[in-house]
PDB file of N, CA and C in Angstrom:
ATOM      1  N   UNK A   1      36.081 -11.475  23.578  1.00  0.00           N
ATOM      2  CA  UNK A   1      35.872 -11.966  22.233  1.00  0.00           C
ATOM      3  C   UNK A   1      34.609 -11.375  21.619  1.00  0.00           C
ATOM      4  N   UNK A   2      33.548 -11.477  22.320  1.00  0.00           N
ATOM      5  CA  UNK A   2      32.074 -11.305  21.863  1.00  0.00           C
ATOM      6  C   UNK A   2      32.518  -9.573  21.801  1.00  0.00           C
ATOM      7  N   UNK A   3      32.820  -8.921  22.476  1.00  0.00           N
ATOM      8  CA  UNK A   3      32.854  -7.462  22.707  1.00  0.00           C
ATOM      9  C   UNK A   3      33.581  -6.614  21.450  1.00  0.00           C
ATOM     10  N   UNK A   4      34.818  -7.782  20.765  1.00  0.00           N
ATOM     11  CA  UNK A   4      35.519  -6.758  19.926  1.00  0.00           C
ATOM     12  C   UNK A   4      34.948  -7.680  18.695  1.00  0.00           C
ATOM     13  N   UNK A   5      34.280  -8.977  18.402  1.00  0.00           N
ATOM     14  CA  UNK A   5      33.264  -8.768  17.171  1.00  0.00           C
ATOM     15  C   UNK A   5      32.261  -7.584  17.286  1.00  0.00           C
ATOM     16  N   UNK A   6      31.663  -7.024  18.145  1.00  0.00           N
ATOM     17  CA  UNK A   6      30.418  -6.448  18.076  1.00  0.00           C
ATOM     18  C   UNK A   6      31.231  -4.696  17.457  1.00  0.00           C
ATOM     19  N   UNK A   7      32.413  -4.497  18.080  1.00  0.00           N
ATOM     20  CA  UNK A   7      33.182  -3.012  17.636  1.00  0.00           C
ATOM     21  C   UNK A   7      33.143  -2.831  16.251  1.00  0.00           C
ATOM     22  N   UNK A   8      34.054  -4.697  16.113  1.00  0.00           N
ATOM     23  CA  UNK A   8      34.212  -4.525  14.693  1.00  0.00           C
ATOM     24  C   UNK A   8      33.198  -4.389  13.510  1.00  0.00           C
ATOM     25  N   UNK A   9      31.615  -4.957  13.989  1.00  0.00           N
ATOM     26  CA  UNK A   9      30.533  -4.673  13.278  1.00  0.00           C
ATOM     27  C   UNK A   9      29.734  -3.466  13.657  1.00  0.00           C
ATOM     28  N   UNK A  10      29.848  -3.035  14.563  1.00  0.00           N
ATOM     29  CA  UNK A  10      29.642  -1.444  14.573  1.00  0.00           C
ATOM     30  C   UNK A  10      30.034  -0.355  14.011  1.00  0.00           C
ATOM     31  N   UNK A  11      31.739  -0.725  13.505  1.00  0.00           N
ATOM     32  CA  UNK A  11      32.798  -0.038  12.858  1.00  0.00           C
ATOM     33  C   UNK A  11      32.430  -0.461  11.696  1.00  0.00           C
ATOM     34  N   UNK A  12      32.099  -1.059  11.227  1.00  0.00           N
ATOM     35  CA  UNK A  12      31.867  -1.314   9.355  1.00  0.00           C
ATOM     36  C   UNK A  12      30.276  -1.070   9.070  1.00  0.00           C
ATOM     37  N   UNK A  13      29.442  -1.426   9.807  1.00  0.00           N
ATOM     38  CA  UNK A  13      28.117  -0.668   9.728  1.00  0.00           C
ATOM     39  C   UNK A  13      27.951   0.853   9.662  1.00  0.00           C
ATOM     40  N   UNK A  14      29.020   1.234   9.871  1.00  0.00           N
ATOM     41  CA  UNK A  14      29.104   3.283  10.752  1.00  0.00           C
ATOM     42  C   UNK A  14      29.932   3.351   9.181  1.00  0.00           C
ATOM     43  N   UNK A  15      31.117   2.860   8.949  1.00  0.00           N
ATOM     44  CA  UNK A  15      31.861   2.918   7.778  1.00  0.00           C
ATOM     45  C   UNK A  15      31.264   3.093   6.204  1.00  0.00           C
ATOM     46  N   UNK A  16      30.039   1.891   6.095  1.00  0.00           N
ATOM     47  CA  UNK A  16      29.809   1.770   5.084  1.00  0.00           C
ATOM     48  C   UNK A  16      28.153   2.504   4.894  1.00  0.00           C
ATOM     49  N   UNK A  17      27.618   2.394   5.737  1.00  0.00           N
ATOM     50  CA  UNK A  17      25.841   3.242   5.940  1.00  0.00           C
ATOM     51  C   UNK A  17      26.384   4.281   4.969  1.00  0.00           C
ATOM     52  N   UNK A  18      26.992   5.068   5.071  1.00  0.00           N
ATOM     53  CA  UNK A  18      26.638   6.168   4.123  1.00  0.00           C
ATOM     54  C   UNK A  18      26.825   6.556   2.976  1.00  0.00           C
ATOM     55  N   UNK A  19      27.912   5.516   2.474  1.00  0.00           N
ATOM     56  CA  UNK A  19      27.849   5.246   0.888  1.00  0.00           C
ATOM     57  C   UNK A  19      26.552   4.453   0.479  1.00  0.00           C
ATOM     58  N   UNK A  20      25.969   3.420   1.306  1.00  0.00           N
ATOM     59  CA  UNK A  20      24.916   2.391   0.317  1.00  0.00           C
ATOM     60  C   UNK A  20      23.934   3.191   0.411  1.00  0.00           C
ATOM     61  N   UNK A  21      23.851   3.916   1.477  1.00  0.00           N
ATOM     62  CA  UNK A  21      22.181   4.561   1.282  1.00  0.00           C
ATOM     63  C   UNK A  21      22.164   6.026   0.455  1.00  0.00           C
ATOM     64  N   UNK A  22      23.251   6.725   0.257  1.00  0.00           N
ATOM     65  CA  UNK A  22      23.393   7.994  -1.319  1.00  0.00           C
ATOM     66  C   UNK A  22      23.129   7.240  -1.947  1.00  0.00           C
ATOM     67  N   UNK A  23      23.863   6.187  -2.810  1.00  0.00           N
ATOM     68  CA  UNK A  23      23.501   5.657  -3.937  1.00  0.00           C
ATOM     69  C   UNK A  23      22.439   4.611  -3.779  1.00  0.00           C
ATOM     70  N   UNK A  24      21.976   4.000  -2.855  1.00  0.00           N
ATOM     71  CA  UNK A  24      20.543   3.232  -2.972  1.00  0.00           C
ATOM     72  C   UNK A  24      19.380   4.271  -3.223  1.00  0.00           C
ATOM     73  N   UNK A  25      19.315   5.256  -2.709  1.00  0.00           N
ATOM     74  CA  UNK A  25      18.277   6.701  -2.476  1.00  0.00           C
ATOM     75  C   UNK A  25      18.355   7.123  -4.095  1.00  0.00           C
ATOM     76  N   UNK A  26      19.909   7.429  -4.736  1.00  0.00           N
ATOM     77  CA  UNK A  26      19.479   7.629  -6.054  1.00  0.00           C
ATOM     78  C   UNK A  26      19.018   6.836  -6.775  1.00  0.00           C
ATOM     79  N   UNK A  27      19.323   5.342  -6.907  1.00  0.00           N
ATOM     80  CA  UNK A  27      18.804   4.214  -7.936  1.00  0.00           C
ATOM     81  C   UNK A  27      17.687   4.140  -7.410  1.00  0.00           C
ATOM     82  N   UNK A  28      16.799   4.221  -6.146  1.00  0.00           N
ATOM     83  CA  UNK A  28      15.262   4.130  -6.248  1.00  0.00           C
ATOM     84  C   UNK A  28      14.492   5.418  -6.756  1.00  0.00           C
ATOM     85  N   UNK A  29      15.312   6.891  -6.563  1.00  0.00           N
ATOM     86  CA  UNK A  29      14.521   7.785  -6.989  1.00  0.00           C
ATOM     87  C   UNK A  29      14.289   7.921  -8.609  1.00  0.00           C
ATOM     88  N   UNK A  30      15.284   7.321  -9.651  1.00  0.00           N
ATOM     89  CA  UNK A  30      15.696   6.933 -10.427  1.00  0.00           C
ATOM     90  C   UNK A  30      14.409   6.272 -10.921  1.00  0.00           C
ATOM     91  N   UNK A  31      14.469   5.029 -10.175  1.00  0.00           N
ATOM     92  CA  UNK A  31      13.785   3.888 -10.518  1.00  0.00           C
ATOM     93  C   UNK A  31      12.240   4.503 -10.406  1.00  0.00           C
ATOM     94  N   UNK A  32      12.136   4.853  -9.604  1.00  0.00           N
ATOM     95  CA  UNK A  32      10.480   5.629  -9.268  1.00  0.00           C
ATOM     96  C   UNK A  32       9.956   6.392 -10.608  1.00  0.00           C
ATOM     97  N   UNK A  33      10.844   7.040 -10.638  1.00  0.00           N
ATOM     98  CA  UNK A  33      10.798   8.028 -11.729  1.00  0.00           C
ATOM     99  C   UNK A  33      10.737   7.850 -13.454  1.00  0.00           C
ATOM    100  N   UNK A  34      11.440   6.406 -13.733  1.00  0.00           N
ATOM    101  CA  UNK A  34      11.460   5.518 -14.316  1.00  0.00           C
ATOM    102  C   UNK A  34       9.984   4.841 -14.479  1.00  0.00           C
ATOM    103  N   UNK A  35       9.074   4.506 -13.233  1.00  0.00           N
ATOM    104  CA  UNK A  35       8.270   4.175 -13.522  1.00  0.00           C
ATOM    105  C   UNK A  35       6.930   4.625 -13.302  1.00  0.00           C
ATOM    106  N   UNK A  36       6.720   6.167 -12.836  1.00  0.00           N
ATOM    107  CA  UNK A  36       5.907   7.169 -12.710  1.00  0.00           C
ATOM    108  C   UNK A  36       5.372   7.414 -14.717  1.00  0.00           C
ATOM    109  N   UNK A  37       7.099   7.961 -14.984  1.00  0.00           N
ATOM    110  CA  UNK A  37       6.446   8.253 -16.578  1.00  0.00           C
ATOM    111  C   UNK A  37       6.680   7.079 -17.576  1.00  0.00           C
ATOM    112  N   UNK A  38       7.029   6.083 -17.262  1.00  0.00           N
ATOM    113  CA  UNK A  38       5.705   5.007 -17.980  1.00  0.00           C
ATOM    114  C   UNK A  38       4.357   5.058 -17.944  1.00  0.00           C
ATOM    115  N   UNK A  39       4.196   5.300 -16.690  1.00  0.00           N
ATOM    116  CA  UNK A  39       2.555   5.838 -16.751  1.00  0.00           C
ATOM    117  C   UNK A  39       2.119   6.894 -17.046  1.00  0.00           C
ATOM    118  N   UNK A  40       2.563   7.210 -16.864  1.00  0.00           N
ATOM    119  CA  UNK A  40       2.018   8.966 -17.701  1.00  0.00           C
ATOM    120  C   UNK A  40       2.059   8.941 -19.115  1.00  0.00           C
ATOM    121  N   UNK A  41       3.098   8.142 -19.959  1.00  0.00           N
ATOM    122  CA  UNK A  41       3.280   8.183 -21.316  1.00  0.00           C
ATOM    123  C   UNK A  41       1.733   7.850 -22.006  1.00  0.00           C
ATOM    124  N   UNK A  42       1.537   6.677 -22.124  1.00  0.00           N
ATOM    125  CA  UNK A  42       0.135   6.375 -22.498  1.00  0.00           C
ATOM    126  C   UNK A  42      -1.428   7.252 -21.546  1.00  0.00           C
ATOM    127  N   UNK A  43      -1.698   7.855 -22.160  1.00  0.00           N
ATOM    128  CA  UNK A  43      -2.512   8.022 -21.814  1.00  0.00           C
ATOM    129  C   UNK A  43      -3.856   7.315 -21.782  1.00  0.00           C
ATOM    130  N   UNK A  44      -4.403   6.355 -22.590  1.00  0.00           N
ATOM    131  CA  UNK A  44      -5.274   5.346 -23.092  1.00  0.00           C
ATOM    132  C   UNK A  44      -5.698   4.612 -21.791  1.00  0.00           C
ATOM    133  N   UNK A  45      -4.264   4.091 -21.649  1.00  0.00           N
ATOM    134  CA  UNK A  45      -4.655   3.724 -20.159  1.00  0.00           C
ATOM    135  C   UNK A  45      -5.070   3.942 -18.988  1.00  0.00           C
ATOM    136  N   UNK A  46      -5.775   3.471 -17.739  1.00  0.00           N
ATOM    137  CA  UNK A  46      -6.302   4.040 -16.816  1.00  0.00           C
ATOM    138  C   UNK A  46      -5.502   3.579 -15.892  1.00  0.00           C
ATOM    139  N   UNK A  47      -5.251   4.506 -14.719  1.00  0.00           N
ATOM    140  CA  UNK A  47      -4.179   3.988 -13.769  1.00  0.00           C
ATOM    141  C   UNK A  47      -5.037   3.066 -12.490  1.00  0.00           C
ATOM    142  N   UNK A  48      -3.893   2.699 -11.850  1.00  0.00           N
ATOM    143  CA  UNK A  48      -5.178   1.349 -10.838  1.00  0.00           C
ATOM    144  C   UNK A  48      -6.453   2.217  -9.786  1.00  0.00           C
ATOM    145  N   UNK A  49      -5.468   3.736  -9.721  1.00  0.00           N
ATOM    146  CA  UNK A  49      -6.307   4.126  -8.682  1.00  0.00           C
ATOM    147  C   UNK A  49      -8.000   4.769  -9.552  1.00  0.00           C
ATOM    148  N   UNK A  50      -7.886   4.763 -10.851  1.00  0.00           N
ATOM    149  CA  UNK A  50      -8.748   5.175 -11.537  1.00  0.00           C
ATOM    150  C   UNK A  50      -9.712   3.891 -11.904  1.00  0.00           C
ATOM    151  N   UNK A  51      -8.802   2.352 -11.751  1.00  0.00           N
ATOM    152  CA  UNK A  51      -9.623   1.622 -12.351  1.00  0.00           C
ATOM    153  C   UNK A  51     -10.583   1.165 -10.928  1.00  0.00           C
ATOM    154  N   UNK A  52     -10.508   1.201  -9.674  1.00  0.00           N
ATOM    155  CA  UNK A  52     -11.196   1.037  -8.337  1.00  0.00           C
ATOM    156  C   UNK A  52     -11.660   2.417  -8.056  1.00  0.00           C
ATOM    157  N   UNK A  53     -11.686   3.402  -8.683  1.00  0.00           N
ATOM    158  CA  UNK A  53     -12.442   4.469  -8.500  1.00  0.00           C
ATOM    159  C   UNK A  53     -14.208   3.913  -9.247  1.00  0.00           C
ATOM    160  N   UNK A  54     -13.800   2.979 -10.424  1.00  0.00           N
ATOM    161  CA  UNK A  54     -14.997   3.036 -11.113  1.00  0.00           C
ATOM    162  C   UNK A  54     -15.995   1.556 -10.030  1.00  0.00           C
ATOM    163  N   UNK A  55     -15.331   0.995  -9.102  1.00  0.00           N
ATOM    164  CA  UNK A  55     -16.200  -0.136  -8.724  1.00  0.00           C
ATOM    165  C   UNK A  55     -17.347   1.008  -7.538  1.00  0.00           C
ATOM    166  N   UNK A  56     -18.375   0.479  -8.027  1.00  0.00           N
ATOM    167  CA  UNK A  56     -19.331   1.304  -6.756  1.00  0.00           C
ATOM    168  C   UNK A  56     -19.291   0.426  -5.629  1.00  0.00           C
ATOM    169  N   UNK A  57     -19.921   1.369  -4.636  1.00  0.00           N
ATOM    170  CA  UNK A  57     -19.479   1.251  -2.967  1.00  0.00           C
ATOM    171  C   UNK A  57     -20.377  -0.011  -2.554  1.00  0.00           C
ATOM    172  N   UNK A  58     -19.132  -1.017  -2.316  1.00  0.00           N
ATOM    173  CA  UNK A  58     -20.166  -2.392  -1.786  1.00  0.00           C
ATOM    174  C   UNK A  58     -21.454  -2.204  -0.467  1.00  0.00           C
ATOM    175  N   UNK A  59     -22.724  -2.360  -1.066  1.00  0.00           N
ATOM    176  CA  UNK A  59     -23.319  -2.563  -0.023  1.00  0.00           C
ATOM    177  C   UNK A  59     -23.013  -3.222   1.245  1.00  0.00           C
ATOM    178  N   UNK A  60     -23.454  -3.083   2.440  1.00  0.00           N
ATOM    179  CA  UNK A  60     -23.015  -4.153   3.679  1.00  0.00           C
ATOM    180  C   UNK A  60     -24.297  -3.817   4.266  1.00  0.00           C
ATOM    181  N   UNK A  61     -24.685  -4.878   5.562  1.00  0.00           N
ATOM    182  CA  UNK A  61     -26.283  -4.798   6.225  1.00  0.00           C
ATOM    183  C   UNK A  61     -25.156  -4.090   7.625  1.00  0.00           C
ATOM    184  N   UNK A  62     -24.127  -5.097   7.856  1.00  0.00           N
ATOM    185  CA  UNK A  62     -23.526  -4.793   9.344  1.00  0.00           C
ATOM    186  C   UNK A  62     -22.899  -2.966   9.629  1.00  0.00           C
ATOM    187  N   UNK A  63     -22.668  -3.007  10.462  1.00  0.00           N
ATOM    188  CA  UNK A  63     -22.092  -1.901  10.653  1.00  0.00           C
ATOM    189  C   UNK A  63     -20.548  -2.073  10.820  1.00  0.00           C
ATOM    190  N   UNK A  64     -19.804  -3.122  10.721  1.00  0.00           N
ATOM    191  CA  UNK A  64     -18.702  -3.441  10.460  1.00  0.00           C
ATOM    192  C   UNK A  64     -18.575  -4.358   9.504  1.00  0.00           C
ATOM    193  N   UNK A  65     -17.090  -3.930   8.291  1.00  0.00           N
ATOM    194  CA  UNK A  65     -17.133  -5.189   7.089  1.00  0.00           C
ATOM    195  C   UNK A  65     -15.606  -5.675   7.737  1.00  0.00           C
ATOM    196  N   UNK A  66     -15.077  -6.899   7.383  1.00  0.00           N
ATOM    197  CA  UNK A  66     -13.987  -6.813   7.120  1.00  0.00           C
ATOM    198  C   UNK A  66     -13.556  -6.774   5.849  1.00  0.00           C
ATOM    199  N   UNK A  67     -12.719  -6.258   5.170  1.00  0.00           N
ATOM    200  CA  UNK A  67     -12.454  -6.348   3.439  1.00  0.00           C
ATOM    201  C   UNK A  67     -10.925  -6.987   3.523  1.00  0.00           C
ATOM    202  N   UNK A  68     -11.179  -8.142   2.703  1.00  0.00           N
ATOM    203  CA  UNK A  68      -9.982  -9.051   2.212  1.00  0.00           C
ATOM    204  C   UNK A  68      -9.074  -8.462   0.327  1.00  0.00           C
ATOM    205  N   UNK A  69      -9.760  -7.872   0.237  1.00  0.00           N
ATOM    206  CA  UNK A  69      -9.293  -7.259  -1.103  1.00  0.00           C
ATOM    207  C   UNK A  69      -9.771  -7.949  -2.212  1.00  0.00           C
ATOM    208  N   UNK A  70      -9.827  -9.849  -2.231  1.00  0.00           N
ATOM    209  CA  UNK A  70     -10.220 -10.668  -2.778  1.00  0.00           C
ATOM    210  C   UNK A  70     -10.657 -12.018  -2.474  1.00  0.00           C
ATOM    211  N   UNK A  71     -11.607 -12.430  -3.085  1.00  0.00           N
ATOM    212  CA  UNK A  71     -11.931 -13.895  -2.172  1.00  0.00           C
ATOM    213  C   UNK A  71     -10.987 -15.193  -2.273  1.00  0.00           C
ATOM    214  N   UNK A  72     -10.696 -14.687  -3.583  1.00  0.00           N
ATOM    215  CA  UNK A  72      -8.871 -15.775  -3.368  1.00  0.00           C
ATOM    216  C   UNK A  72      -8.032 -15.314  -2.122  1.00  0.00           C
ATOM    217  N   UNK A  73      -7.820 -16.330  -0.864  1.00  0.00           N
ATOM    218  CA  UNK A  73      -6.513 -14.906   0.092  1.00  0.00           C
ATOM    219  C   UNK A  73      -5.177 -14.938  -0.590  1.00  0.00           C
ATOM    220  N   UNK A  74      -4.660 -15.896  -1.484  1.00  0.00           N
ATOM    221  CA  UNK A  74      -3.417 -15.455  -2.597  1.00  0.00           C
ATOM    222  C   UNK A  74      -3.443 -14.249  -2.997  1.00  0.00           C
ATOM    223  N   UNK A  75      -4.710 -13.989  -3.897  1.00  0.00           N
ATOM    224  CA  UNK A  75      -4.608 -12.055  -4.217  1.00  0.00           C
ATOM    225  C   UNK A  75      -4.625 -11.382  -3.591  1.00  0.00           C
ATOM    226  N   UNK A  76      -5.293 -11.311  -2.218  1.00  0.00           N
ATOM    227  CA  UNK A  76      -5.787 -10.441  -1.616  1.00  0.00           C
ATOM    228  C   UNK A  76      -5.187  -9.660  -0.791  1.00  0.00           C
ATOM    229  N   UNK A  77      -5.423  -8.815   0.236  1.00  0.00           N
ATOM    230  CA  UNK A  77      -3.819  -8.466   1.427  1.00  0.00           C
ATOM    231  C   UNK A  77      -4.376  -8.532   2.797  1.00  0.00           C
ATOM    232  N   UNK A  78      -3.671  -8.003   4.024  1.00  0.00           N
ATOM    233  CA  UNK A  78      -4.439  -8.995   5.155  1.00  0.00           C
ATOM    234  C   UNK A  78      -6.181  -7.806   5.811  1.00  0.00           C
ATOM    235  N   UNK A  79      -6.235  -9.032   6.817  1.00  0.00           N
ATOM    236  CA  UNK A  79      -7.797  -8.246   6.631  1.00  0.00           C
ATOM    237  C   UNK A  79      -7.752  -7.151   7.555  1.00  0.00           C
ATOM    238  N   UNK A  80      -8.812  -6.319   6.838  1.00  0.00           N
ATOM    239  CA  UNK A  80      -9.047  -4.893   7.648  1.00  0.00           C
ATOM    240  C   UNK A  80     -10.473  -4.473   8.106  1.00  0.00           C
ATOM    241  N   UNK A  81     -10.576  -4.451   9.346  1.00  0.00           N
ATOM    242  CA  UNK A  81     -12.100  -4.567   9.732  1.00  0.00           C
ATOM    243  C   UNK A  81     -12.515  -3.067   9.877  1.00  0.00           C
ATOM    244  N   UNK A  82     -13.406  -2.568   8.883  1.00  0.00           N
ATOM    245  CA  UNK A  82     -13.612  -1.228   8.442  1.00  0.00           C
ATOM    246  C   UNK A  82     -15.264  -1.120   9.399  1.00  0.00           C
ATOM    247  N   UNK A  83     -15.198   0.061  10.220  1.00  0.00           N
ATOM    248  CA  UNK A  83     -16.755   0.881  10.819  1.00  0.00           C
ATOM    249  C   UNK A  83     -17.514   1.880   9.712  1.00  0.00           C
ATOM    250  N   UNK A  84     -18.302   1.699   9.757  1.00  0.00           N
ATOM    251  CA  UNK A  84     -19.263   2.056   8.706  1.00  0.00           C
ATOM    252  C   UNK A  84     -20.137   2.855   9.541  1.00  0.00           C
ATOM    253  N   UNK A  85     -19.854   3.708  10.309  1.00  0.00           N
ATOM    254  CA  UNK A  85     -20.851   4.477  11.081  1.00  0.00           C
ATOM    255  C   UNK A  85     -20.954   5.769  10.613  1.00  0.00           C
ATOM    256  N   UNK A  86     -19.972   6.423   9.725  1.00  0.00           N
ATOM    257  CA  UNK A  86     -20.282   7.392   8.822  1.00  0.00           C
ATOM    258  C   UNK A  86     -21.263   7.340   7.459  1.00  0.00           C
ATOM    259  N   UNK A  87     -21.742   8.420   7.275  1.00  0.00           N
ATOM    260  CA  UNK A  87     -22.455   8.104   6.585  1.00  0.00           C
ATOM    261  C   UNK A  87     -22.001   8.056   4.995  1.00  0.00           C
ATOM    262  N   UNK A  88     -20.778   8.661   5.129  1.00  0.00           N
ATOM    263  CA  UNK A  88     -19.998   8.473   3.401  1.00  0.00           C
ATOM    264  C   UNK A  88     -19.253   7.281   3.384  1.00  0.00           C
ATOM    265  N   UNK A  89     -18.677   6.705   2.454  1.00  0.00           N
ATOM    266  CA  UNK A  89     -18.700   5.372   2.212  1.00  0.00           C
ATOM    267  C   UNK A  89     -17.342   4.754   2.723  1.00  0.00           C
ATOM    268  N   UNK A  90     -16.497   4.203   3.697  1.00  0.00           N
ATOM    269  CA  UNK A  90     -15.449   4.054   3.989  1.00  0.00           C
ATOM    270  C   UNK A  90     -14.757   3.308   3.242  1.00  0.00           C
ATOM    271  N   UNK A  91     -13.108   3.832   2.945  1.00  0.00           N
ATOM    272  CA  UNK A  91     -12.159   3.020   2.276  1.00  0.00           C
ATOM    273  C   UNK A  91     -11.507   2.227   2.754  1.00  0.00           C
ATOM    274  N   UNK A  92     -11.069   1.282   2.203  1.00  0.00           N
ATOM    275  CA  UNK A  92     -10.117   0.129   2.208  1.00  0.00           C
ATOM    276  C   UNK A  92      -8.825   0.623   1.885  1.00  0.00           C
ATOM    277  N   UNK A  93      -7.935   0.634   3.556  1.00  0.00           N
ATOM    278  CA  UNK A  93      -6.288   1.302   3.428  1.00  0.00           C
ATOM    279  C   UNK A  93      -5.332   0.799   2.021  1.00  0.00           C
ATOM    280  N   UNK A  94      -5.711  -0.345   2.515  1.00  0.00           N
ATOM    281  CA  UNK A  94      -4.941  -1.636   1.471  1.00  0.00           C
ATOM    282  C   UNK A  94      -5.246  -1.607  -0.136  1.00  0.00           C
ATOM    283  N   UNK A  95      -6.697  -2.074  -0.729  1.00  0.00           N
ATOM    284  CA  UNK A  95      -6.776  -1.587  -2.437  1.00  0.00           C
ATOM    285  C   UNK A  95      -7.612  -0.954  -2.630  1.00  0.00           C
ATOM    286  N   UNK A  96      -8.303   0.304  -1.730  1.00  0.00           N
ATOM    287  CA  UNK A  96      -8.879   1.459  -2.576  1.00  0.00           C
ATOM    288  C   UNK A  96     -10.917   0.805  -2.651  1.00  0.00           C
ATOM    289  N   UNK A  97     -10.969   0.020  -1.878  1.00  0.00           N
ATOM    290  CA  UNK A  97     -12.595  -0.420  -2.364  1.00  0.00           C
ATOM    291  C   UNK A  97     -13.189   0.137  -1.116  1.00  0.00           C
ATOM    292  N   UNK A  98     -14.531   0.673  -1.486  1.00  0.00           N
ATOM    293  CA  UNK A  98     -15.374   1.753  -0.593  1.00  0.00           C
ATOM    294  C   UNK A  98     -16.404   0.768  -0.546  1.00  0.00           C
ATOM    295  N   UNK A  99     -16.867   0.760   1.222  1.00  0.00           N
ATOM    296  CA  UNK A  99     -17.927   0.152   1.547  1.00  0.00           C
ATOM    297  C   UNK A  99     -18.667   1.424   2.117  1.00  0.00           C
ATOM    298  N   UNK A 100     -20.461   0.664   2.300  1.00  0.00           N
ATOM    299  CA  UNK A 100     -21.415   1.652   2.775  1.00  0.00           C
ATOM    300  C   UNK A 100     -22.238   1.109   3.799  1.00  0.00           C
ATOM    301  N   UNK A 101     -22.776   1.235   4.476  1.00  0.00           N
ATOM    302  CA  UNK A 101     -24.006   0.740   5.195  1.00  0.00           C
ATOM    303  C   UNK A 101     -25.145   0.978   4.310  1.00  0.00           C
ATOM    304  N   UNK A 102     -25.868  -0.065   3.986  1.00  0.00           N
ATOM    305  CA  UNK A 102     -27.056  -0.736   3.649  1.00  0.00           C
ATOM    306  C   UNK A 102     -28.168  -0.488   4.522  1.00  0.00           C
ATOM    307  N   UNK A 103     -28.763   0.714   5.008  1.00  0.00           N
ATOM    308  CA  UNK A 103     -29.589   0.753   5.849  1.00  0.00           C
ATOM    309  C   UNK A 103     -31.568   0.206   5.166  1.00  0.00           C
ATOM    310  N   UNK A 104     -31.895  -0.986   6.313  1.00  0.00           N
ATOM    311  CA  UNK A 104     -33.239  -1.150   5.698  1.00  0.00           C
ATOM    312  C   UNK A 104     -34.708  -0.854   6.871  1.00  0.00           C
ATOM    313  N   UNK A 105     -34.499   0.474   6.267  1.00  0.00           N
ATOM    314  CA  UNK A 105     -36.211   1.200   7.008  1.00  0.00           C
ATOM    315  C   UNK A 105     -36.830   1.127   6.293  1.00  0.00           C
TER     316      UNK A 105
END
């Protein structure tokens, strides 16, 4: 019993995979594309990676930060505990914010 449900969902998974994913692949490239030149249209506007380009590089004393993205954790995304042992300013994978070491000699 268990053996010829599992055929039969192997057989319609194998059947149907390659119609949903042509046409899922076009409606997202579509869709991407759709919403690439919305942004591009206006120019006025600044895009997100331009608007966290302008925050300067949070000071830190430690040599490790963790960055939450925001102090609300609703906004924010999960935490990422960033080394600061370089001396240029490390990014945040998640929204783009650059920390530094704060060195006090």
């Amino acid at each position: 019993m268990a053996s010829s449900v599992l055929r039969n969902l192997i057989r319609f998974s194998a059947s149907t995979t390659t119609a949903t994913r042509s046409f899922s692949l076009a409606t997202t490239n579509t869709q991407i594309s759709n919403h690439t030149a919305k942004w591009m249209q206006d120019t006025s506007k600044k895009s997100p990676m331009e608007l966290i380009n302008e925050v300067p590089p949070i000071k830190v004393e430690g040599r490790i930060v963790a960055c939450e993205g925001d102090t609300n954790p609703a906004l924010g995304h999960p935490i990422e505990f960033i080394c600061l042992d370089l001396p240029e300013p490390a990014v945040c994978k998640y929204c783009g914010l650059r920390y530094v070491q704060d060195h006090h000699h």
